[in-house]
C-alpha atoms as a PDB file:
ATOM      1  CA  UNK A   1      64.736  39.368  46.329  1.00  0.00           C
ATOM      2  CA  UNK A   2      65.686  35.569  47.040  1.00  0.00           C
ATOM      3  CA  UNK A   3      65.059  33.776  50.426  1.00  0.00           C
ATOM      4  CA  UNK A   4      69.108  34.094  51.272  1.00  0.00           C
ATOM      5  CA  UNK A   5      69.289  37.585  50.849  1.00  0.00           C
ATOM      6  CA  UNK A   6      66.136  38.152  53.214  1.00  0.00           C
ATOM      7  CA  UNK A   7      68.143  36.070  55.937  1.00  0.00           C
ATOM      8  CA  UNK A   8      70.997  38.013  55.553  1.00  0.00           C
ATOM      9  CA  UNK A   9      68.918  41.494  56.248  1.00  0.00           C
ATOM     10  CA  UNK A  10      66.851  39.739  58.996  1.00  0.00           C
ATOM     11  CA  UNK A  11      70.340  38.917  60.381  1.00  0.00           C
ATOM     12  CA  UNK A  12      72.152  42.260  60.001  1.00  0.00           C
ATOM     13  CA  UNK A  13      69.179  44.045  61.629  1.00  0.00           C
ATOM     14  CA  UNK A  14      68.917  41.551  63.988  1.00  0.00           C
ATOM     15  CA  UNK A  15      72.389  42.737  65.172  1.00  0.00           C
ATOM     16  CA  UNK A  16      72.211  46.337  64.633  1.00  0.00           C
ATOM     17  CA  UNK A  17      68.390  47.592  66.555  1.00  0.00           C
ATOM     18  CA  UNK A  18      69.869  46.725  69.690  1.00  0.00           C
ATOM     19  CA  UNK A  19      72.992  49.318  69.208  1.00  0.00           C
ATOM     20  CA  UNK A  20      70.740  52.120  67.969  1.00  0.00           C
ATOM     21  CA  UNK A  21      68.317  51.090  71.061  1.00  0.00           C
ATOM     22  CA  UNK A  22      71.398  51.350  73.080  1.00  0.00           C
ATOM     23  CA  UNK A  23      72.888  54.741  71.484  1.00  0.00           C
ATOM     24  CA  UNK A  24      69.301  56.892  72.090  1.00  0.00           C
ATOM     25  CA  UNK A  25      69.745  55.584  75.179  1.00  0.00           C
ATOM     26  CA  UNK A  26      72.132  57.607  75.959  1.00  0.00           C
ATOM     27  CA  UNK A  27      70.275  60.418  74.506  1.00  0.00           C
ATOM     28  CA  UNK A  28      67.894  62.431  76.948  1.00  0.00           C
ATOM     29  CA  UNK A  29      67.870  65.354  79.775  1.00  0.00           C
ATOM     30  CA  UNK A  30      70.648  66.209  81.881  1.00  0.00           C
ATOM     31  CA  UNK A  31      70.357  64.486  85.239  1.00  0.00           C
ATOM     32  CA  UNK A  32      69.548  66.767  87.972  1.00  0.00           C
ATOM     33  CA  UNK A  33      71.768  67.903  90.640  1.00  0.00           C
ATOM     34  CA  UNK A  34      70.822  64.553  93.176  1.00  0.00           C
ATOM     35  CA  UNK A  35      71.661  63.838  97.242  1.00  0.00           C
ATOM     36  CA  UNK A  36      74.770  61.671  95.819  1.00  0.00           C
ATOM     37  CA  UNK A  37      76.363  64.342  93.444  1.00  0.00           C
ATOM     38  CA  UNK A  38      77.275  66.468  96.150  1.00  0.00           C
ATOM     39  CA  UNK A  39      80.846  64.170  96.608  1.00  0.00           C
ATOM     40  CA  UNK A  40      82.315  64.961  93.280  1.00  0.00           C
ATOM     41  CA  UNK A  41      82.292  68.967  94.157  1.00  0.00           C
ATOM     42  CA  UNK A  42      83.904  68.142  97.462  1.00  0.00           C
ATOM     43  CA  UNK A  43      86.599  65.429  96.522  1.00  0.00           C
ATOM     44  CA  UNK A  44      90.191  66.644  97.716  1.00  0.00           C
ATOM     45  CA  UNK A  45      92.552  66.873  94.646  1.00  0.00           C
ATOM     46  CA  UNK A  46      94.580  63.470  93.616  1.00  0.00           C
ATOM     47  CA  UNK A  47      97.970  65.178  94.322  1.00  0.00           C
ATOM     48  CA  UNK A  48      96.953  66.052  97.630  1.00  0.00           C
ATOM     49  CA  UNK A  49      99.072  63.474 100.313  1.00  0.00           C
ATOM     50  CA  UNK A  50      95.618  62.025 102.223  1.00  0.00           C
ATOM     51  CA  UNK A  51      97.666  61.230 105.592  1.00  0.00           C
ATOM     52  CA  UNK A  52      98.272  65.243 105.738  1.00  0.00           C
ATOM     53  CA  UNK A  53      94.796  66.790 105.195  1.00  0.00           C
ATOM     54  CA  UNK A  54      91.939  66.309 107.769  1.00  0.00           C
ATOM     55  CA  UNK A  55      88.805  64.652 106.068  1.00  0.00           C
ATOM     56  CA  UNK A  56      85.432  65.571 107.874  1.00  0.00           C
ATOM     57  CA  UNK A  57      83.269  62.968 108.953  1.00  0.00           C
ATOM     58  CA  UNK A  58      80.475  63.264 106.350  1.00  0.00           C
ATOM     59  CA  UNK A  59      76.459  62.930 107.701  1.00  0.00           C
ATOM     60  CA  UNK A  60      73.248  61.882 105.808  1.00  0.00           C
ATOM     61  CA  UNK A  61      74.854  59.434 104.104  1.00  0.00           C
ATOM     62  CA  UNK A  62      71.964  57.242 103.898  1.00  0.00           C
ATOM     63  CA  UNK A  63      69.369  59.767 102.499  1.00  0.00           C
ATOM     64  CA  UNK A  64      66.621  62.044 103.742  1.00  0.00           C
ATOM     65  CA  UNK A  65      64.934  58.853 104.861  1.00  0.00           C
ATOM     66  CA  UNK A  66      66.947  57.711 107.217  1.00  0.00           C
ATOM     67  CA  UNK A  67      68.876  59.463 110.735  1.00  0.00           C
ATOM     68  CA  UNK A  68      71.741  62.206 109.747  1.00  0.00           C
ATOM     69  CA  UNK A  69      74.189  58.753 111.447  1.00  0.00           C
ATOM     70  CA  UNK A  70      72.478  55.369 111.519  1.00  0.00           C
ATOM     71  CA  UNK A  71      74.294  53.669 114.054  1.00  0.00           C
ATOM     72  CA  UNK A  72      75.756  54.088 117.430  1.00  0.00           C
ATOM     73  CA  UNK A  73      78.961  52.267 118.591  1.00  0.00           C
ATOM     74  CA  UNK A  74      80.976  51.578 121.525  1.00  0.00           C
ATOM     75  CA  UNK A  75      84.979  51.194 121.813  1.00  0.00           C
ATOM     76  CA  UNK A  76      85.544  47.126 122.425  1.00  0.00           C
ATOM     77  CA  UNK A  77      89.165  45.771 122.387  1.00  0.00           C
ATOM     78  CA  UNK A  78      90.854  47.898 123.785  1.00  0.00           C
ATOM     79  CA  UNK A  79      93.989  47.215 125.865  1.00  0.00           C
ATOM     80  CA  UNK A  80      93.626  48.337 129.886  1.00  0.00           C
ATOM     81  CA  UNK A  81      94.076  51.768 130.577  1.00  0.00           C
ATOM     82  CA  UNK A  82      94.582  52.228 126.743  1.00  0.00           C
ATOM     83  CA  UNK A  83      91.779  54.682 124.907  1.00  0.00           C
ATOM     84  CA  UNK A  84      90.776  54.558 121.240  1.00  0.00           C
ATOM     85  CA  UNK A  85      92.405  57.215 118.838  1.00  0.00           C
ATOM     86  CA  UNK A  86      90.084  59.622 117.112  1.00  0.00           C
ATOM     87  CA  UNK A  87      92.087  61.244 114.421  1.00  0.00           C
ATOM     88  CA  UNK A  88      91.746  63.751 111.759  1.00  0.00           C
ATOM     89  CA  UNK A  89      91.438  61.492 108.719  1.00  0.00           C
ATOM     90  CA  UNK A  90      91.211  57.840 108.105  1.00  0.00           C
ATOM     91  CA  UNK A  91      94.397  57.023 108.447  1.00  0.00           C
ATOM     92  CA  UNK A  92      97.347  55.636 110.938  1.00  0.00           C
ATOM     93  CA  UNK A  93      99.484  59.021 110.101  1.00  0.00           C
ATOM     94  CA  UNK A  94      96.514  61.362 110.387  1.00  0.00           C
ATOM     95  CA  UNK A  95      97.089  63.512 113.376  1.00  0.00           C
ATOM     96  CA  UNK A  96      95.421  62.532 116.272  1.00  0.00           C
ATOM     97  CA  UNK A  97      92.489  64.560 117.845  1.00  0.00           C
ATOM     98  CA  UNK A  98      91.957  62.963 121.142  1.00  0.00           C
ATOM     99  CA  UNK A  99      91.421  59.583 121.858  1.00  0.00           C
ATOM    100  CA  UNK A 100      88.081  57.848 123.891  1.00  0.00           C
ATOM    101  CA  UNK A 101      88.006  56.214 126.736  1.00  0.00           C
ATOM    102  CA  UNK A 102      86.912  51.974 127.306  1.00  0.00           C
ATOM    103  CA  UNK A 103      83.102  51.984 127.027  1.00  0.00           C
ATOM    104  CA  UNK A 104      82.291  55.511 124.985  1.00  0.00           C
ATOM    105  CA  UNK A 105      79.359  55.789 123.055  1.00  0.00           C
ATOM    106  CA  UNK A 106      79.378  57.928 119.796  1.00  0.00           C
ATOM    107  CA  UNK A 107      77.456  57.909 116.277  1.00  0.00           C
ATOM    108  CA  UNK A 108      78.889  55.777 113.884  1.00  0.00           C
ATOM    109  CA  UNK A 109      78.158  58.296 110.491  1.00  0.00           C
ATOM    110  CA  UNK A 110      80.494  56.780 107.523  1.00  0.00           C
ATOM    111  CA  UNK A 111      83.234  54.782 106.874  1.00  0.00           C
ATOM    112  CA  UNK A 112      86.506  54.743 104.874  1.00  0.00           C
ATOM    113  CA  UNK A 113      86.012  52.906 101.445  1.00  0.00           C
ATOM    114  CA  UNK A 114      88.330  50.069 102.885  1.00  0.00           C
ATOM    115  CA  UNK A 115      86.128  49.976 105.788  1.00  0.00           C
ATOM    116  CA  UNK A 116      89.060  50.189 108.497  1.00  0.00           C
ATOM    117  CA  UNK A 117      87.806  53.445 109.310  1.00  0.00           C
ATOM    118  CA  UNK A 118      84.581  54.927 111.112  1.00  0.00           C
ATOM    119  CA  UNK A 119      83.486  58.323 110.787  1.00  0.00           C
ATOM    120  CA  UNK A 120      82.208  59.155 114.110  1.00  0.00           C
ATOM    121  CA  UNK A 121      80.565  61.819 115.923  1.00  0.00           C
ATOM    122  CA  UNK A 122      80.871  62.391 119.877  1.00  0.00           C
ATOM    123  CA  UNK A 123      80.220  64.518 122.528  1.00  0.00           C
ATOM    124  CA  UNK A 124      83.281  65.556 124.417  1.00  0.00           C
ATOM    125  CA  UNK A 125      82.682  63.708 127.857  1.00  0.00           C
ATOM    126  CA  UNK A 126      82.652  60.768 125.395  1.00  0.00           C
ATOM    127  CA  UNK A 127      78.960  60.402 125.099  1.00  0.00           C
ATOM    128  CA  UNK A 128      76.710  60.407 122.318  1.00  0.00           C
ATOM    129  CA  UNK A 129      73.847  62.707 123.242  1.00  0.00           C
ATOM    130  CA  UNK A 130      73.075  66.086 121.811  1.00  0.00           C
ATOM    131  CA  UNK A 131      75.269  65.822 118.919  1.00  0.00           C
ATOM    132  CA  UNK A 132      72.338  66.465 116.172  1.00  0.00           C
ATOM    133  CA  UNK A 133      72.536  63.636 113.744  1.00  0.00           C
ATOM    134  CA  UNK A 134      69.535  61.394 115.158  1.00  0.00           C
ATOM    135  CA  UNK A 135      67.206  63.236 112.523  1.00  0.00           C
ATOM    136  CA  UNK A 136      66.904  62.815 108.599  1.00  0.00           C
ATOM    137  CA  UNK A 137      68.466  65.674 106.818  1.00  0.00           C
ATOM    138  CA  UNK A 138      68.068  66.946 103.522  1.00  0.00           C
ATOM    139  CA  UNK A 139      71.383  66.068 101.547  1.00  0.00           C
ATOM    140  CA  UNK A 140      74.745  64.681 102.794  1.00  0.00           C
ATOM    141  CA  UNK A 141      76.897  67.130 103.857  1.00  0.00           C
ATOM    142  CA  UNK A 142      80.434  67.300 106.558  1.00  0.00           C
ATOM    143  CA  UNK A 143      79.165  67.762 110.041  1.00  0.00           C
ATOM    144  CA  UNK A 144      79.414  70.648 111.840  1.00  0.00           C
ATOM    145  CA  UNK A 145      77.562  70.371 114.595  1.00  0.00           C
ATOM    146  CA  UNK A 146      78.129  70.846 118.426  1.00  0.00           C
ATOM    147  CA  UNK A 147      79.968  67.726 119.534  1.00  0.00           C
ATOM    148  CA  UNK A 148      83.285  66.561 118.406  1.00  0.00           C
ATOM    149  CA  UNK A 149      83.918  64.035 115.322  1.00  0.00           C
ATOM    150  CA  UNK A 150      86.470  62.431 113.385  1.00  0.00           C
ATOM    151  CA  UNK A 151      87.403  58.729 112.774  1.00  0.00           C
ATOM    152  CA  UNK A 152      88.142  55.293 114.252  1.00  0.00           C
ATOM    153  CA  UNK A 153      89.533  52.132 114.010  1.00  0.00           C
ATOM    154  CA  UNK A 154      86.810  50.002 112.839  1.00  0.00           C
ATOM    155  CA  UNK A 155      88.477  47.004 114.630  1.00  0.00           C
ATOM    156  CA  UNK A 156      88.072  48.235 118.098  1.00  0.00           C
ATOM    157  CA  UNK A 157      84.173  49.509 117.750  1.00  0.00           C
ATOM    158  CA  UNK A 158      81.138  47.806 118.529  1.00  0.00           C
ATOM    159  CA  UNK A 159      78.249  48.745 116.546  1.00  0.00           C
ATOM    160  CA  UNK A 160      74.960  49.055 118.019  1.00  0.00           C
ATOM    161  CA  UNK A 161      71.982  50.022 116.595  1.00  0.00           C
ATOM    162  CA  UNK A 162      70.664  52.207 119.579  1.00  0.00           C
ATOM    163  CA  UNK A 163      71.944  54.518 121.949  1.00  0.00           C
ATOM    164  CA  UNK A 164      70.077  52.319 124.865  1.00  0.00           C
ATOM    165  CA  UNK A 165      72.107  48.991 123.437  1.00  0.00           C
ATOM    166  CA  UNK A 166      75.458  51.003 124.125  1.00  0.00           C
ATOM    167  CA  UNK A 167      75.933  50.542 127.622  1.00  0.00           C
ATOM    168  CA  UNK A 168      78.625  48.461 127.926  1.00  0.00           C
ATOM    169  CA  UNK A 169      81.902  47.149 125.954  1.00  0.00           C
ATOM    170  CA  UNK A 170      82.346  43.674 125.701  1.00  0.00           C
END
Protein backbone atom coordinates (compact mmCIF):
# COMPACT_ATOMS: atom_id res chain seq x y z
CA UNK A 1 0.00 0.00 0.00
CA UNK A 2 1.69 3.46 -1.00
CA UNK A 3 1.73 6.59 1.30
CA UNK A 4 -1.22 8.29 -1.07
CA UNK A 5 -3.49 5.62 -0.79
CA UNK A 6 -3.12 5.57 3.18
CA UNK A 7 -4.11 9.41 3.04
CA UNK A 8 -6.91 8.79 1.08
CA UNK A 9 -8.37 6.02 3.75
CA UNK A 10 -7.23 8.24 6.70
CA UNK A 11 -9.33 10.88 4.86
CA UNK A 12 -12.47 8.90 3.95
CA UNK A 13 -12.69 7.60 7.54
CA UNK A 14 -11.92 10.73 8.77
CA UNK A 15 -15.28 11.82 7.21
CA UNK A 16 -17.36 8.87 7.71
CA UNK A 17 -16.86 7.83 12.01
CA UNK A 18 -18.56 10.88 12.78
CA UNK A 19 -21.91 9.83 10.68
CA UNK A 20 -21.93 6.30 12.10
CA UNK A 21 -21.23 8.09 15.68
CA UNK A 22 -24.11 10.21 14.76
CA UNK A 23 -26.55 7.34 13.31
CA UNK A 24 -26.19 4.94 16.77
CA UNK A 25 -26.97 7.92 18.18
CA UNK A 26 -30.07 7.79 17.33
CA UNK A 27 -30.24 4.26 18.31
CA UNK A 28 -31.32 3.50 22.05
CA UNK A 29 -34.57 3.15 24.47
CA UNK A 30 -37.71 4.80 23.96
CA UNK A 31 -37.91 7.98 26.00
CA UNK A 32 -40.22 7.76 28.81
CA UNK A 33 -43.49 9.35 29.13
CA UNK A 34 -41.83 12.96 30.80
CA UNK A 35 -43.68 16.25 32.67
CA UNK A 36 -43.37 17.99 29.03
CA UNK A 37 -45.02 15.19 26.85
CA UNK A 38 -48.22 15.66 28.35
CA UNK A 39 -48.95 18.81 25.56
CA UNK A 40 -48.82 16.72 22.48
CA UNK A 41 -51.91 14.40 23.86
CA UNK A 42 -53.79 17.57 24.64
CA UNK A 43 -53.10 19.86 21.51
CA UNK A 44 -56.55 20.97 19.88
CA UNK A 45 -56.68 19.74 16.20
CA UNK A 46 -55.09 22.23 13.36
CA UNK A 47 -58.53 22.62 11.66
CA UNK A 48 -60.03 23.68 14.72
CA UNK A 49 -60.74 27.89 14.38
CA UNK A 50 -58.62 28.89 17.88
CA UNK A 51 -60.81 32.23 18.39
CA UNK A 52 -63.94 29.68 18.83
CA UNK A 53 -62.72 27.05 21.35
CA UNK A 54 -61.90 27.98 25.02
CA UNK A 55 -58.19 27.03 25.90
CA UNK A 56 -57.67 26.31 29.74
CA UNK A 57 -55.15 28.07 31.51
CA UNK A 58 -52.54 25.30 31.95
CA UNK A 59 -50.60 24.97 35.71
CA UNK A 60 -47.17 23.44 36.64
CA UNK A 61 -45.67 24.69 33.87
CA UNK A 62 -42.42 25.12 35.43
CA UNK A 63 -41.98 21.57 36.94
CA UNK A 64 -42.49 19.76 40.22
CA UNK A 65 -39.86 22.13 41.56
CA UNK A 66 -41.33 25.08 41.37
CA UNK A 67 -45.23 26.67 42.57
CA UNK A 68 -48.30 25.11 40.37
CA UNK A 69 -48.16 29.45 38.97
CA UNK A 70 -44.91 31.30 39.61
CA UNK A 71 -45.97 34.69 39.57
CA UNK A 72 -48.63 36.97 40.76
CA UNK A 73 -49.79 40.09 38.79
CA UNK A 74 -51.83 43.07 39.06
CA UNK A 75 -54.02 44.91 36.22
CA UNK A 76 -51.88 48.37 35.39
CA UNK A 77 -53.05 50.56 32.43
CA UNK A 78 -56.10 50.49 32.51
CA UNK A 79 -58.41 53.34 31.41
CA UNK A 80 -60.78 54.88 34.50
CA UNK A 81 -63.67 53.03 35.30
CA UNK A 82 -62.54 50.53 32.54
CA UNK A 83 -61.73 46.69 33.91
CA UNK A 84 -59.40 44.18 32.25
CA UNK A 85 -61.05 41.38 30.02
CA UNK A 86 -60.55 37.81 31.10
CA UNK A 87 -61.59 35.70 28.21
CA UNK A 88 -61.87 32.17 27.23
CA UNK A 89 -58.79 31.81 25.05
CA UNK A 90 -55.91 33.94 24.09
CA UNK A 91 -57.36 35.84 21.80
CA UNK A 92 -59.27 39.37 20.96
CA UNK A 93 -62.42 37.20 19.52
CA UNK A 94 -62.40 34.68 22.36
CA UNK A 95 -65.55 35.19 24.30
CA UNK A 96 -65.23 37.08 27.20
CA UNK A 97 -65.61 35.59 30.78
CA UNK A 98 -65.72 38.56 32.99
CA UNK A 99 -63.45 41.21 33.17
CA UNK A 100 -61.27 42.53 36.60
CA UNK A 101 -61.41 45.41 38.17
CA UNK A 102 -58.17 48.39 38.50
CA UNK A 103 -55.84 46.89 41.13
CA UNK A 104 -56.82 42.86 41.11
CA UNK A 105 -54.43 40.46 42.08
CA UNK A 106 -54.41 36.95 40.38
CA UNK A 107 -51.68 34.14 39.52
CA UNK A 108 -49.98 34.68 36.49
CA UNK A 109 -49.72 30.56 35.34
CA UNK A 110 -48.71 30.63 31.40
CA UNK A 111 -48.65 32.60 28.57
CA UNK A 112 -49.62 32.53 24.85
CA UNK A 113 -46.53 31.56 22.64
CA UNK A 114 -46.61 35.26 21.30
CA UNK A 115 -46.59 36.34 24.78
CA UNK A 116 -49.67 38.87 24.41
CA UNK A 117 -51.51 36.62 26.51
CA UNK A 118 -51.46 35.56 30.34
CA UNK A 119 -52.97 32.57 31.61
CA UNK A 120 -54.30 33.57 34.87
CA UNK A 121 -55.97 32.23 37.78
CA UNK A 122 -58.33 34.35 40.22
CA UNK A 123 -60.59 34.24 42.84
CA UNK A 124 -63.93 35.72 42.01
CA UNK A 125 -63.89 38.94 44.31
CA UNK A 126 -60.77 39.50 42.15
CA UNK A 127 -58.24 38.30 44.61
CA UNK A 128 -55.68 35.81 44.47
CA UNK A 129 -55.99 33.76 47.63
CA UNK A 130 -57.17 30.21 47.95
CA UNK A 131 -56.96 29.39 44.41
CA UNK A 132 -54.44 26.23 44.92
CA UNK A 133 -51.54 26.82 42.65
CA UNK A 134 -48.93 28.24 45.33
CA UNK A 135 -47.62 24.51 45.71
CA UNK A 136 -45.38 22.29 43.31
CA UNK A 137 -47.41 19.71 41.57
CA UNK A 138 -46.54 16.65 39.99
CA UNK A 139 -46.98 17.21 36.10
CA UNK A 140 -48.56 20.13 34.15
CA UNK A 141 -51.95 19.78 33.74
CA UNK A 142 -55.34 22.55 32.91
CA UNK A 143 -56.50 23.91 36.19
CA UNK A 144 -59.41 23.06 37.74
CA UNK A 145 -59.40 24.30 40.83
CA UNK A 146 -61.79 26.51 42.98
CA UNK A 147 -61.25 30.04 41.73
CA UNK A 148 -61.88 31.32 38.32
CA UNK A 149 -59.14 31.45 35.36
CA UNK A 150 -58.66 32.28 31.91
CA UNK A 151 -56.42 34.86 30.09
CA UNK A 152 -55.20 38.46 29.82
CA UNK A 153 -53.76 41.04 28.01
CA UNK A 154 -50.21 40.89 28.84
CA UNK A 155 -49.96 44.69 28.17
CA UNK A 156 -52.13 45.80 30.95
CA UNK A 157 -50.57 43.33 33.85
CA UNK A 158 -48.01 43.97 36.26
CA UNK A 159 -46.07 41.09 37.29
CA UNK A 160 -45.04 40.63 40.73
CA UNK A 161 -43.32 38.04 42.19
CA UNK A 162 -45.38 37.86 45.53
CA UNK A 163 -48.76 38.12 46.57
CA UNK A 164 -47.52 40.82 49.40
CA UNK A 165 -45.80 43.01 46.32
CA UNK A 166 -49.42 43.16 44.69
CA UNK A 167 -50.97 45.80 46.51
CA UNK A 168 -51.26 48.40 44.31
CA UNK A 169 -51.38 49.25 40.36
CA UNK A 170 -49.18 51.72 39.18
Amino acid sequence: MDFSRILLHMEAMRLILPMMFLALAGCGEAVDNNHFAEDVREARPVSAAPETQAVPVRVGELGPNFPACAATGVTRNLAAGRGLSVRAAPFDTAAELGQLPAGSRFFVCTRSHDQKWFGIVYASEGGADGCGVSEPLPSRRAYDGPCRSGWVSSPFVRLTARLEQAAAPR
